[in-house]
Each structure stands twice: as C-alpha cells, then as structure tokens.
C-alpha atoms as a PDB file:
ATOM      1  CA  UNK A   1     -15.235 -13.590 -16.378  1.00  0.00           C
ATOM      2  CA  UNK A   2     -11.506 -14.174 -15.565  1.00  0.00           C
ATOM      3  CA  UNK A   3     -10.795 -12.702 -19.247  1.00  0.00           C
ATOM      4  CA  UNK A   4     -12.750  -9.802 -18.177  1.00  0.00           C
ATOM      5  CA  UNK A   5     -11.071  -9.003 -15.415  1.00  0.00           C
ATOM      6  CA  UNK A   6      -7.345  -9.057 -17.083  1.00  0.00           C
ATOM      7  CA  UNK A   7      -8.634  -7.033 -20.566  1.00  0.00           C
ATOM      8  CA  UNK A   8      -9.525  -4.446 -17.580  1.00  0.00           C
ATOM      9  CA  UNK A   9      -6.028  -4.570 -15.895  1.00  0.00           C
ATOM     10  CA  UNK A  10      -4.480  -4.517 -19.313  1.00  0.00           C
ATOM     11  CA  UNK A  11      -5.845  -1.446 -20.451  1.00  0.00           C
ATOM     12  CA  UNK A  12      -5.084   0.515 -17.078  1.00  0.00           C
ATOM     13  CA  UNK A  13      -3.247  -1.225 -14.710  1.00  0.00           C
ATOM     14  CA  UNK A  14      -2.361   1.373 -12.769  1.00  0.00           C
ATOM     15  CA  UNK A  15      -2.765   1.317  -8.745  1.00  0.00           C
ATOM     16  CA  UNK A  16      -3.073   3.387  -5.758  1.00  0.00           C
ATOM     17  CA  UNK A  17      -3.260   1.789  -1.868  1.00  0.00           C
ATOM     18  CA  UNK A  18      -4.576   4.217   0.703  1.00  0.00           C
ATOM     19  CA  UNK A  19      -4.762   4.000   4.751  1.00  0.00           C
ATOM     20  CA  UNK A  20      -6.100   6.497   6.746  1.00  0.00           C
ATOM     21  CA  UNK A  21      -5.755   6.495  10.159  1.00  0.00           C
ATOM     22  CA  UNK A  22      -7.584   9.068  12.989  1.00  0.00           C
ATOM     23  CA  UNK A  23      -6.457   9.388  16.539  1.00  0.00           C
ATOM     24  CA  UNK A  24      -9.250  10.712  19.108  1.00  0.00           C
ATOM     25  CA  UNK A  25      -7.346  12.645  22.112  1.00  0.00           C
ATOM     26  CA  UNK A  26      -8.427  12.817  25.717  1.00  0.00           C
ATOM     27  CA  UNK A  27      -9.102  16.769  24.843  1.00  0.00           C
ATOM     28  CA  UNK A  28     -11.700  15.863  21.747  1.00  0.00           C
ATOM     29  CA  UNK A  29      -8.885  16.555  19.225  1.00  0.00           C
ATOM     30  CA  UNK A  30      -8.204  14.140  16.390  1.00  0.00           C
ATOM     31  CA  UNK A  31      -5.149  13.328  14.571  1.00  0.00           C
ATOM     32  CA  UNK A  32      -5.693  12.330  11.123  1.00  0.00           C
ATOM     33  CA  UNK A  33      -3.285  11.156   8.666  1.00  0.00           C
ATOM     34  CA  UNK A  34      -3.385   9.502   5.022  1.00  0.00           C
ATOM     35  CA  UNK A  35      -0.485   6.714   3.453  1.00  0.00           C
ATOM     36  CA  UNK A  36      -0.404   6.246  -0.200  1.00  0.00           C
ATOM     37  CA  UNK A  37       1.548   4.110  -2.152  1.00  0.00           C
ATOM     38  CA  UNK A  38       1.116   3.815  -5.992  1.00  0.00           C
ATOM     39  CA  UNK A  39       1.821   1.281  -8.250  1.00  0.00           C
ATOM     40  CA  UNK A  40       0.302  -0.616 -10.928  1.00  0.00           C
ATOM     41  CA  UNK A  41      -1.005  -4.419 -11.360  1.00  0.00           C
ATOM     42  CA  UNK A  42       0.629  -7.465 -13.012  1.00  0.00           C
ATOM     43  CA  UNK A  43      -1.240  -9.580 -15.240  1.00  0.00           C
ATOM     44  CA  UNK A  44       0.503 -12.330 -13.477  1.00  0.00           C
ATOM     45  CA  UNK A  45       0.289 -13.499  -9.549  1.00  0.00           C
ATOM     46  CA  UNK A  46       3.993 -13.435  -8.798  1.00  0.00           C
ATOM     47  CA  UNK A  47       5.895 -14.040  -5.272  1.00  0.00           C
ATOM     48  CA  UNK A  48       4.457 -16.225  -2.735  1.00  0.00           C
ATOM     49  CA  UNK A  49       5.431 -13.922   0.179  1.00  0.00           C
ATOM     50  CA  UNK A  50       3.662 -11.262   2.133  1.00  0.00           C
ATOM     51  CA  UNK A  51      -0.752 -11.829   1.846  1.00  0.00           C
ATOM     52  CA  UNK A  52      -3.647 -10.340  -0.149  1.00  0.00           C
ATOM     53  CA  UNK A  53      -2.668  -8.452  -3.138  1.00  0.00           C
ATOM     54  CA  UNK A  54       1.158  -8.707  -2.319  1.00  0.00           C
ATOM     55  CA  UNK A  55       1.944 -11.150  -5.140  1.00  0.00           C
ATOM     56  CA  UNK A  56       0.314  -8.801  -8.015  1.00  0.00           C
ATOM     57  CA  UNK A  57       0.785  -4.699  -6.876  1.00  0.00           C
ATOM     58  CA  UNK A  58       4.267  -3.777  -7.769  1.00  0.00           C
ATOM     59  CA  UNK A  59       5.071  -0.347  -6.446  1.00  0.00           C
ATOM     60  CA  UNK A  60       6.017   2.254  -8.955  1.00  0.00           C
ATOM     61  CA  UNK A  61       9.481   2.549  -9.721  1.00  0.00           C
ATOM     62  CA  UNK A  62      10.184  -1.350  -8.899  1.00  0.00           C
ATOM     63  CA  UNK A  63       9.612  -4.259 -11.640  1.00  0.00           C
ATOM     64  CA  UNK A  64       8.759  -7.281  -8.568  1.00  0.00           C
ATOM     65  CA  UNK A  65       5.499  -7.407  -6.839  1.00  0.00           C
ATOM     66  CA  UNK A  66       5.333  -7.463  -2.994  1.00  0.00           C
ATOM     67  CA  UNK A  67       5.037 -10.840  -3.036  1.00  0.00           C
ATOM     68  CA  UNK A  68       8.514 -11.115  -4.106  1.00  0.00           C
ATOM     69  CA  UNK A  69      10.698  -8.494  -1.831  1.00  0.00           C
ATOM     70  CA  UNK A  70      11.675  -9.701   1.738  1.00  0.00           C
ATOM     71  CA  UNK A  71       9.441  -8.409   3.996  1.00  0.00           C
ATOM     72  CA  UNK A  72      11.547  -5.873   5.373  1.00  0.00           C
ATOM     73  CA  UNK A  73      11.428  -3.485   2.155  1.00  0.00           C
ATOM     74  CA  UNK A  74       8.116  -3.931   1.639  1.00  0.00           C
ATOM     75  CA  UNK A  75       7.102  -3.002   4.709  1.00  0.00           C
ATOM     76  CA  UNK A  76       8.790   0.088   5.277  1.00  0.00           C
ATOM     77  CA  UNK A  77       7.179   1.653   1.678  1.00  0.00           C
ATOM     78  CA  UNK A  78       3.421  -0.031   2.293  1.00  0.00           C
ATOM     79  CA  UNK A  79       0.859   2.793   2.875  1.00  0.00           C
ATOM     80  CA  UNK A  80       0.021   1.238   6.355  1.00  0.00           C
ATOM     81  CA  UNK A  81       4.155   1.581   7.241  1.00  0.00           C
ATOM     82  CA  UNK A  82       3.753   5.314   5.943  1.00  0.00           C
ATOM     83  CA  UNK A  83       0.566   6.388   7.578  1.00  0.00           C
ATOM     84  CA  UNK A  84       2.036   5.058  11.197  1.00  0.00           C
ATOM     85  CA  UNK A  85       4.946   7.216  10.473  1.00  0.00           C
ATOM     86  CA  UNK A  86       3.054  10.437   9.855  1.00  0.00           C
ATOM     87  CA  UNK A  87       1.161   9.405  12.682  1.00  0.00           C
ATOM     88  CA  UNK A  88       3.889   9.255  15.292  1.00  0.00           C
ATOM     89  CA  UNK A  89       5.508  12.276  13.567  1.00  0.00           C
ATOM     90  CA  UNK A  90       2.165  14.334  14.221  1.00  0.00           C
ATOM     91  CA  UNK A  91       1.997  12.959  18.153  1.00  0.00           C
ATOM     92  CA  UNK A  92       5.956  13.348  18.825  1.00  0.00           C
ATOM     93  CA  UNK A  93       5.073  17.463  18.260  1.00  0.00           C
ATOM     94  CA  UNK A  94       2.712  17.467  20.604  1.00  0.00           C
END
C-alpha cells in the first residue's frame, strides 16, 4: 500500500492547506476569513521539527519542508498564521 501511496504523490505532488475561521458578533454578524498556503509533497519525511505533515509539505517557492525551518518562518507563512491575520485585520476596521 505504501508504494501506492508515493506512485500517487509522484505523479501530482502538488499541495494546498486551508483554514477557515468564522467569528459570531454580539449583533448576529459573522466574520469569516480563509488562509491558504500552497505547496507540494516530498517523497521523503524530512525535518524533525514542527508536527503533523510539517516534515513532508514544502511551501512553494522553498526547497525544505516545515519540518526543517525554525519555527519562527514557518509560522508566520502557515495558513493558520494567515487566516488570524485577516482575521484581526477584518475586526481592527470595525
């Protein structure tokens, strides 16, 4: 099954991480935003930092996997990072 799995990721190994988030207001409005990162999928587990699929999703543009960056600079481009920041953007106009 495991050589399954990797003929799969070799023909398209290409990646996208989504996280929406919704914010329910005291007046019955809602907030909703979306963070997306894209990337694609190593054949390899690389990195031993971070958790989940950190050590194979390497974001597009970048040749190392999440599980090899300091957690600092992953952070700030992961799609939970991103859809926080929309978030507080959309509640600062308020």
């Amino acid at each position: 099954m495991n050589w399954f799995i990797i003929k799969i990721i070799k023909k398209n190994n290409k990646a996208t991480f989504f996280c929406a988030l919704t914010l329910q207001l005291t007046n019955k409005k809602k907030i909703s935003v979306l963070g997306k990162i894209d990337g694609s999928i190593s054949n390899k587990i690389i990195g031993t930092k971070g958790f989940g699929y950190d050590p194979i999703f390497i974001p597009k543009g970048y040749k190392k996997t999440f599980g090899q960056m300091n957690k600092r600079k992953k952070i700030l481009m992961d799609h939970r990072f991103i859809a926080f920041k929309k978030l507080k953007a959309k509640i600062n106009i308020l």
